[in-house]
C-alpha atoms as a PDB file:
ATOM      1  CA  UNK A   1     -22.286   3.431 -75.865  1.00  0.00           C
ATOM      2  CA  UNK A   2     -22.667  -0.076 -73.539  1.00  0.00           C
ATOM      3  CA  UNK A   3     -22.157   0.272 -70.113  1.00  0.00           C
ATOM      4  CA  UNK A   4     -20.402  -3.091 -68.967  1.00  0.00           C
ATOM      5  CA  UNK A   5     -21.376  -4.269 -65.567  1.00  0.00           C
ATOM      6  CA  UNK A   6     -18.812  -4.359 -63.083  1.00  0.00           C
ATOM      7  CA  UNK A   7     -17.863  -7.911 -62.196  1.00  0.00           C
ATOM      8  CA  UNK A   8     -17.348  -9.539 -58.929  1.00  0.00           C
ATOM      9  CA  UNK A   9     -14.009 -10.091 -57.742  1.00  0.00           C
ATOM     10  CA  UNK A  10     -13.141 -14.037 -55.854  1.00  0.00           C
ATOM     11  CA  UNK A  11     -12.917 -11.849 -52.886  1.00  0.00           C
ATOM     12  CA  UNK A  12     -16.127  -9.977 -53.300  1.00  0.00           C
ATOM     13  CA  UNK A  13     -18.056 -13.200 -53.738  1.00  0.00           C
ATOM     14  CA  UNK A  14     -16.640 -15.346 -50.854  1.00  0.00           C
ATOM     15  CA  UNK A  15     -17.235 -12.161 -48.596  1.00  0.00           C
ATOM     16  CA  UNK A  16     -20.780 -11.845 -49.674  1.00  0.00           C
ATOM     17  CA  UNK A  17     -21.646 -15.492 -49.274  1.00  0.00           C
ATOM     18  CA  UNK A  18     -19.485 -15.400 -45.791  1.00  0.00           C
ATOM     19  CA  UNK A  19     -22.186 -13.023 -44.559  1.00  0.00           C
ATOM     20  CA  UNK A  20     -25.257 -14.839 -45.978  1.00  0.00           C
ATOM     21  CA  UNK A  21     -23.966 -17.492 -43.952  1.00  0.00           C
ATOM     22  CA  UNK A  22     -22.916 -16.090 -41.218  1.00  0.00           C
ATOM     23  CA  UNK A  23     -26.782 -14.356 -41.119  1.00  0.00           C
ATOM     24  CA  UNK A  24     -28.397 -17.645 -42.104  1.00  0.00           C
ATOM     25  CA  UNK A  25     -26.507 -18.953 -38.935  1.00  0.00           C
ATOM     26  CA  UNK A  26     -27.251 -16.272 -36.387  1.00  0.00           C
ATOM     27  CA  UNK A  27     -30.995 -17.068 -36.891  1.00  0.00           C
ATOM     28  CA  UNK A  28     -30.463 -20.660 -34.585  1.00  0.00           C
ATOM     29  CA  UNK A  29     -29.726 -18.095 -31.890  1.00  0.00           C
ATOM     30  CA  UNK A  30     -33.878 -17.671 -31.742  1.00  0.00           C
ATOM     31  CA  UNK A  31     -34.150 -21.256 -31.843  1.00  0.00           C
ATOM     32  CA  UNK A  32     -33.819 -23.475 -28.389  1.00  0.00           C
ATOM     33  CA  UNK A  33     -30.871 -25.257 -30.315  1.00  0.00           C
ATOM     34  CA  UNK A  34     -28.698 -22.422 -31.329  1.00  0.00           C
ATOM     35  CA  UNK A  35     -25.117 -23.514 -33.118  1.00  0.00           C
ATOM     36  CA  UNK A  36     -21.968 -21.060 -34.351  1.00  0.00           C
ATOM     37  CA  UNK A  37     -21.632 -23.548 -37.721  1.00  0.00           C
ATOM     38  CA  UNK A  38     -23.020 -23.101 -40.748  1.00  0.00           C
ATOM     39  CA  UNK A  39     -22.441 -24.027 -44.429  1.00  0.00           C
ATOM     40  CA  UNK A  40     -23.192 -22.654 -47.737  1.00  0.00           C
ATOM     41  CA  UNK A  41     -22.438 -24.393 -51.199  1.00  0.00           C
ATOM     42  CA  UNK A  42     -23.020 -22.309 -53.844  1.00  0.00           C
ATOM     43  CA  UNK A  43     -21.588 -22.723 -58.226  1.00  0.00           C
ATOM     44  CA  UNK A  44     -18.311 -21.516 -58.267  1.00  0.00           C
ATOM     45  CA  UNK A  45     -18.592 -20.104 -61.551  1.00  0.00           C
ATOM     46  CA  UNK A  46     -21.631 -18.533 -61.243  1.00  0.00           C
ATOM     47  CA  UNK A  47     -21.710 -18.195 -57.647  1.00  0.00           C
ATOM     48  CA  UNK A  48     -25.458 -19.732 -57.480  1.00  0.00           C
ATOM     49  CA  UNK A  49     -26.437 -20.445 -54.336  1.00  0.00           C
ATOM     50  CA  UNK A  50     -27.314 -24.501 -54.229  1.00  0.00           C
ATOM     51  CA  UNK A  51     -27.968 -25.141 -50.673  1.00  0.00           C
ATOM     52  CA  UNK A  52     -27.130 -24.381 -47.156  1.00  0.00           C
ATOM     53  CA  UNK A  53     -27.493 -25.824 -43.774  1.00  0.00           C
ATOM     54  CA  UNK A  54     -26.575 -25.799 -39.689  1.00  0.00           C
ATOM     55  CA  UNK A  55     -25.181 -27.722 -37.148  1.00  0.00           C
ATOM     56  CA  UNK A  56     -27.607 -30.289 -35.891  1.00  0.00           C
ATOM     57  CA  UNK A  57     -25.532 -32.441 -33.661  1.00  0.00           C
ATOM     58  CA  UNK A  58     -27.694 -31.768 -30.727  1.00  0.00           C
ATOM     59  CA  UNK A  59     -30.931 -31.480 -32.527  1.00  0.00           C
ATOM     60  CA  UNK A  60     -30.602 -34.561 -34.109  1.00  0.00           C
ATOM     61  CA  UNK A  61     -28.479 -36.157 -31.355  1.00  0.00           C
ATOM     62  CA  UNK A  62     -26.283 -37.452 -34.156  1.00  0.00           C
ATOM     63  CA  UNK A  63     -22.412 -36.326 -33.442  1.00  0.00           C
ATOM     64  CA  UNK A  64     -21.909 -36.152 -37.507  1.00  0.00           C
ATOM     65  CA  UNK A  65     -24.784 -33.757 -38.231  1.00  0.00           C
ATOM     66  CA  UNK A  66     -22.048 -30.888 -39.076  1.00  0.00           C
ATOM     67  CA  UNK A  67     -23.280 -28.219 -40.895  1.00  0.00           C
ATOM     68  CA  UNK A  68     -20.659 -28.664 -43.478  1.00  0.00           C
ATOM     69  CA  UNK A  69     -21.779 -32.800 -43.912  1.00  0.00           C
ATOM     70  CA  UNK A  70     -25.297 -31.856 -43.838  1.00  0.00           C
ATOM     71  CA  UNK A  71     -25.027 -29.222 -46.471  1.00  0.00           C
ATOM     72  CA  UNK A  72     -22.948 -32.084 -48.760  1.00  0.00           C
ATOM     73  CA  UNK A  73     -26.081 -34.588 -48.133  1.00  0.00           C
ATOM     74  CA  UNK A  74     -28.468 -32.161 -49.233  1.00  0.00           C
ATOM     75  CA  UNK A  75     -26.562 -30.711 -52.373  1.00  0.00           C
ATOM     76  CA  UNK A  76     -25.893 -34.172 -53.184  1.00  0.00           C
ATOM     77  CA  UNK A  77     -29.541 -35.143 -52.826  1.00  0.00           C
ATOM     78  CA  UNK A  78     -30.458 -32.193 -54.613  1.00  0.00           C
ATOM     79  CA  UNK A  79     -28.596 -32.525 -57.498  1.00  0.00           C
ATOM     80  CA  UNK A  80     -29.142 -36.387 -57.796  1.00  0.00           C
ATOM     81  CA  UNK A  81     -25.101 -37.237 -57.792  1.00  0.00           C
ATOM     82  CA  UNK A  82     -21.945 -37.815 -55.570  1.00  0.00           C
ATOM     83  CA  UNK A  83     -19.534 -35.323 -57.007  1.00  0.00           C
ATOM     84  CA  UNK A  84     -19.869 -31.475 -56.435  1.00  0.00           C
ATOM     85  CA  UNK A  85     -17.370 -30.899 -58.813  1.00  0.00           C
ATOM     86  CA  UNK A  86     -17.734 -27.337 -59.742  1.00  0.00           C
ATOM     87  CA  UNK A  87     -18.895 -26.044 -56.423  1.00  0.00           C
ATOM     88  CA  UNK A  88     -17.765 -24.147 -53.564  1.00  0.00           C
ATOM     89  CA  UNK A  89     -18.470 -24.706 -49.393  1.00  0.00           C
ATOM     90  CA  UNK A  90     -18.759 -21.974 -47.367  1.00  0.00           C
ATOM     91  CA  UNK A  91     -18.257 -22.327 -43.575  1.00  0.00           C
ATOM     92  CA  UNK A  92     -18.511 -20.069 -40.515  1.00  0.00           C
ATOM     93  CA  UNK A  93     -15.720 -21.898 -39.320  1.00  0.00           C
ATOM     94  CA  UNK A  94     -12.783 -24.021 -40.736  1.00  0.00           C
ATOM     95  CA  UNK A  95     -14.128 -27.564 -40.833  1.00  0.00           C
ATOM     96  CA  UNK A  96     -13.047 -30.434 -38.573  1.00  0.00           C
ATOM     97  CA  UNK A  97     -10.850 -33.116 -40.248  1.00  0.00           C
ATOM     98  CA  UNK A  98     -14.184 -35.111 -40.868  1.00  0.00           C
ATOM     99  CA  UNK A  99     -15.799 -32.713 -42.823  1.00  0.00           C
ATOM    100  CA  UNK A 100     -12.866 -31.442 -44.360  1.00  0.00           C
ATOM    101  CA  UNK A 101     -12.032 -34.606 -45.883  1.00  0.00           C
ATOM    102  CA  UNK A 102     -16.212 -35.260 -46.977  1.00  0.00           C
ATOM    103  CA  UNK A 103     -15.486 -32.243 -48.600  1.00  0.00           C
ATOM    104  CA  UNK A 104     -12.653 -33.460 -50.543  1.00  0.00           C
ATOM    105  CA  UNK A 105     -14.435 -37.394 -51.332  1.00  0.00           C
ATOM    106  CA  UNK A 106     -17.627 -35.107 -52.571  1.00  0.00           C
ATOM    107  CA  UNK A 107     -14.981 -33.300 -54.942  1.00  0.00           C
ATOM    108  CA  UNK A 108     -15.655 -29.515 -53.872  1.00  0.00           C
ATOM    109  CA  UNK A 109     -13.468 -26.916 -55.673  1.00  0.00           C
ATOM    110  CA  UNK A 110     -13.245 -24.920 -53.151  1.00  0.00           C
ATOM    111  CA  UNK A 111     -13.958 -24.559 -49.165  1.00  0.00           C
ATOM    112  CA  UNK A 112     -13.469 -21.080 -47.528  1.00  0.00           C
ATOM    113  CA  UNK A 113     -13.593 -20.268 -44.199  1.00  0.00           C
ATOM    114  CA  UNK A 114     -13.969 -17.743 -41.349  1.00  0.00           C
ATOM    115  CA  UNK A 115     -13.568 -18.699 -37.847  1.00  0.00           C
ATOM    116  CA  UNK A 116     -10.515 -20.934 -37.393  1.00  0.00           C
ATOM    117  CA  UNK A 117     -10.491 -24.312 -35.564  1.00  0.00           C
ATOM    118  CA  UNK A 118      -8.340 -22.559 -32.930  1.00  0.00           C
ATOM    119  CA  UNK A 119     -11.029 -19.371 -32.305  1.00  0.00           C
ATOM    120  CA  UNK A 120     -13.502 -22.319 -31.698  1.00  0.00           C
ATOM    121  CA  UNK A 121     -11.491 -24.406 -29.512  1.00  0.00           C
ATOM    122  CA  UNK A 122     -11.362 -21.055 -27.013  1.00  0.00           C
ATOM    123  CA  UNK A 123     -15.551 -21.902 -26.775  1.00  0.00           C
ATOM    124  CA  UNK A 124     -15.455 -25.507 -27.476  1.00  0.00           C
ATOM    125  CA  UNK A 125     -13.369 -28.655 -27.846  1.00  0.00           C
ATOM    126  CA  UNK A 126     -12.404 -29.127 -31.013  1.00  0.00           C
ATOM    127  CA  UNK A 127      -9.821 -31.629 -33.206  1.00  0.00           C
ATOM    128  CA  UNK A 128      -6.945 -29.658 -33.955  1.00  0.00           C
ATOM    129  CA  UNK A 129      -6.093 -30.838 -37.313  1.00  0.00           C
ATOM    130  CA  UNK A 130      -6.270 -27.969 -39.984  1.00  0.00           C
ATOM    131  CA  UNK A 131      -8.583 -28.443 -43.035  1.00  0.00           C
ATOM    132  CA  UNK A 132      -5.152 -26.995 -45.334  1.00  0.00           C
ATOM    133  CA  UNK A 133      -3.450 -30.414 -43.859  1.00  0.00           C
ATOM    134  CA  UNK A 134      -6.443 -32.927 -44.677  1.00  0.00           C
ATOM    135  CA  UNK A 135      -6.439 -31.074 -48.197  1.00  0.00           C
ATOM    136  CA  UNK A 136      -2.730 -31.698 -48.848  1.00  0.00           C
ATOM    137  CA  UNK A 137      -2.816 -35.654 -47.584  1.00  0.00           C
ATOM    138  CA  UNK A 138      -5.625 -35.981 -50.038  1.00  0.00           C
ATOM    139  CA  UNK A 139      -5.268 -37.778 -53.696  1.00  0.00           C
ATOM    140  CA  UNK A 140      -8.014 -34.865 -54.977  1.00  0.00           C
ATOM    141  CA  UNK A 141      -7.597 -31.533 -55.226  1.00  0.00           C
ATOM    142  CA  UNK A 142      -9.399 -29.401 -53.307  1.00  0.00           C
ATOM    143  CA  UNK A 143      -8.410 -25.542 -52.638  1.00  0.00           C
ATOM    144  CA  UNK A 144      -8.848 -24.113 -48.984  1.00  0.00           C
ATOM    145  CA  UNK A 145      -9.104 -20.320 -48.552  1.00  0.00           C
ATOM    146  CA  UNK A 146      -9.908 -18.552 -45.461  1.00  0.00           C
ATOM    147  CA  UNK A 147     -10.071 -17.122 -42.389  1.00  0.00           C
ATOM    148  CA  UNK A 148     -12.500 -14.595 -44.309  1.00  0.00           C
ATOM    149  CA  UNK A 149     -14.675 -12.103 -42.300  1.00  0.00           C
ATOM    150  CA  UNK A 150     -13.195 -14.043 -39.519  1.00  0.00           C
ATOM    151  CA  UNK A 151     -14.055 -11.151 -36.589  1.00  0.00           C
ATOM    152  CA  UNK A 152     -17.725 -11.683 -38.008  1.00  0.00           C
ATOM    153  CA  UNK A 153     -18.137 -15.358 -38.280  1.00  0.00           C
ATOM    154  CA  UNK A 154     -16.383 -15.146 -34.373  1.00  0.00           C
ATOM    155  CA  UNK A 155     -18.774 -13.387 -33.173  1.00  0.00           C
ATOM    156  CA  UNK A 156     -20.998 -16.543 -33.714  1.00  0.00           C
ATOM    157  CA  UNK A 157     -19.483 -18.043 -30.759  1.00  0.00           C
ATOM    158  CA  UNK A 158     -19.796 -15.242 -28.524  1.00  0.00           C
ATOM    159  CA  UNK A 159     -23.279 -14.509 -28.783  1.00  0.00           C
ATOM    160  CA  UNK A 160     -24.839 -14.826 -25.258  1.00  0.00           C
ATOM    161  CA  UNK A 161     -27.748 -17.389 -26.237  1.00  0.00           C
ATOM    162  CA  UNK A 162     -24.544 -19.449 -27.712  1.00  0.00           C
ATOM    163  CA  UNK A 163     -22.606 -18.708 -24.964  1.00  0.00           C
ATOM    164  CA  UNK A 164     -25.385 -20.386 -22.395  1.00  0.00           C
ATOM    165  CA  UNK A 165     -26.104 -23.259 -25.413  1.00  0.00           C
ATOM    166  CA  UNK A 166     -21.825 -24.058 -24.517  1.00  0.00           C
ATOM    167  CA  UNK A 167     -22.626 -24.062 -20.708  1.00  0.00           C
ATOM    168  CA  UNK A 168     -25.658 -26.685 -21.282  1.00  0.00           C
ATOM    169  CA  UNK A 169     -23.248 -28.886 -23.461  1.00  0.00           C
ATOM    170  CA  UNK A 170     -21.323 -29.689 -20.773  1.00  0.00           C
ATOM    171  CA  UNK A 171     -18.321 -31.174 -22.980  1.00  0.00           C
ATOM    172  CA  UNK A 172     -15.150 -31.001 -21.095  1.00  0.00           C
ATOM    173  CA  UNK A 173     -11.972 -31.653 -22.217  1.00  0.00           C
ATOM    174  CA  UNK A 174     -10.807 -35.226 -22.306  1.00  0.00           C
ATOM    175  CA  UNK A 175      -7.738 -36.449 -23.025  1.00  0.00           C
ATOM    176  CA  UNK A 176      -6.580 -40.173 -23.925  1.00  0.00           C
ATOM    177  CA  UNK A 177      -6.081 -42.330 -20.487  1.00  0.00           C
ATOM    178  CA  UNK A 178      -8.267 -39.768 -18.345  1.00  0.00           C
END
């Protein structure tokens, strides 16, 4: 008699690689430049993990160095093509309309989430244009899922060495004419 293996579940996997990311994240809080964003792309049929990265805005003083953008350039780089076709993005929080719609141009499956733009914005300023709406104004498909393990991934922001890392930003709110 053959035992089959159980198999993973969609949910089971995206909760599983929303925690490695979520961990891999949490280490920056050791680090002088600690960030709440991280990004994981891993095979979305096998889920194989490919490559994951952080935030690096400040570290890099370069306002695009997203962790979701980063983690693009690298898988990109590592696999020697444009197109992640056949690949998912996990992110510790929904992405930004920039990195929501690199996502779509690099031709991601998939991007889940678990901290919404909105959770961030109560720590940070943010763009409030939902990743679901760049998705649906764009001519490729790309599926959005999320907020997943949100309470976890929020936690990111409320860390105390993140909490001081907001204070030292000092990004207010600006709006147009002000």
């Amino acid at each position: 008699m053959t035992i089959a293996k159980p198999t993973r579940t969609k949910r089971m996997l995206d909760e599983e690689c929303m925690r490695e990311v979520c961990l891999f994240t949490a280490r920056t809080f050791k680090t002088s430049h600690p960030v709440p964003y991280g990004a994981l792309i891993v095979n979305t049929r096998t889920g194989k993990r490919l490559i994951r990265a952080t935030n690096a805005v400040v570290r890099e003083k370069d306002p695009s160095s997203h962790a979701e953008l980063r983690a693009v350039r690298l898988a990109c780089k590592k696999l020697k093509r444009v197109s992640l076709a056949g690949y998912t993005m996990y992110s510790t929080c929904e992405p930004c309309a920039m990195c929501m719609a690199n996502a779509v141009w690099a031709g991601l499956d998939r991007v889940v989430f678990g901290a919404t733009i909105a959770d961030a914005a109560s720590h940070c300023v943010q763009i409030h244009v939902p990743a679901r709406q760049v998705a649906r104004h764009a001519d490729m498909a790309c599926l959005v899922d999320g907020p997943v393990l949100r309470k976890l991934c929020c936690t990111l922001f409320t860390h105390p060495n993140m909490q001081r890392a907001f204070r030292s930003w000092k990004v207010g709110k600006r709006k147009p004419g002000k």
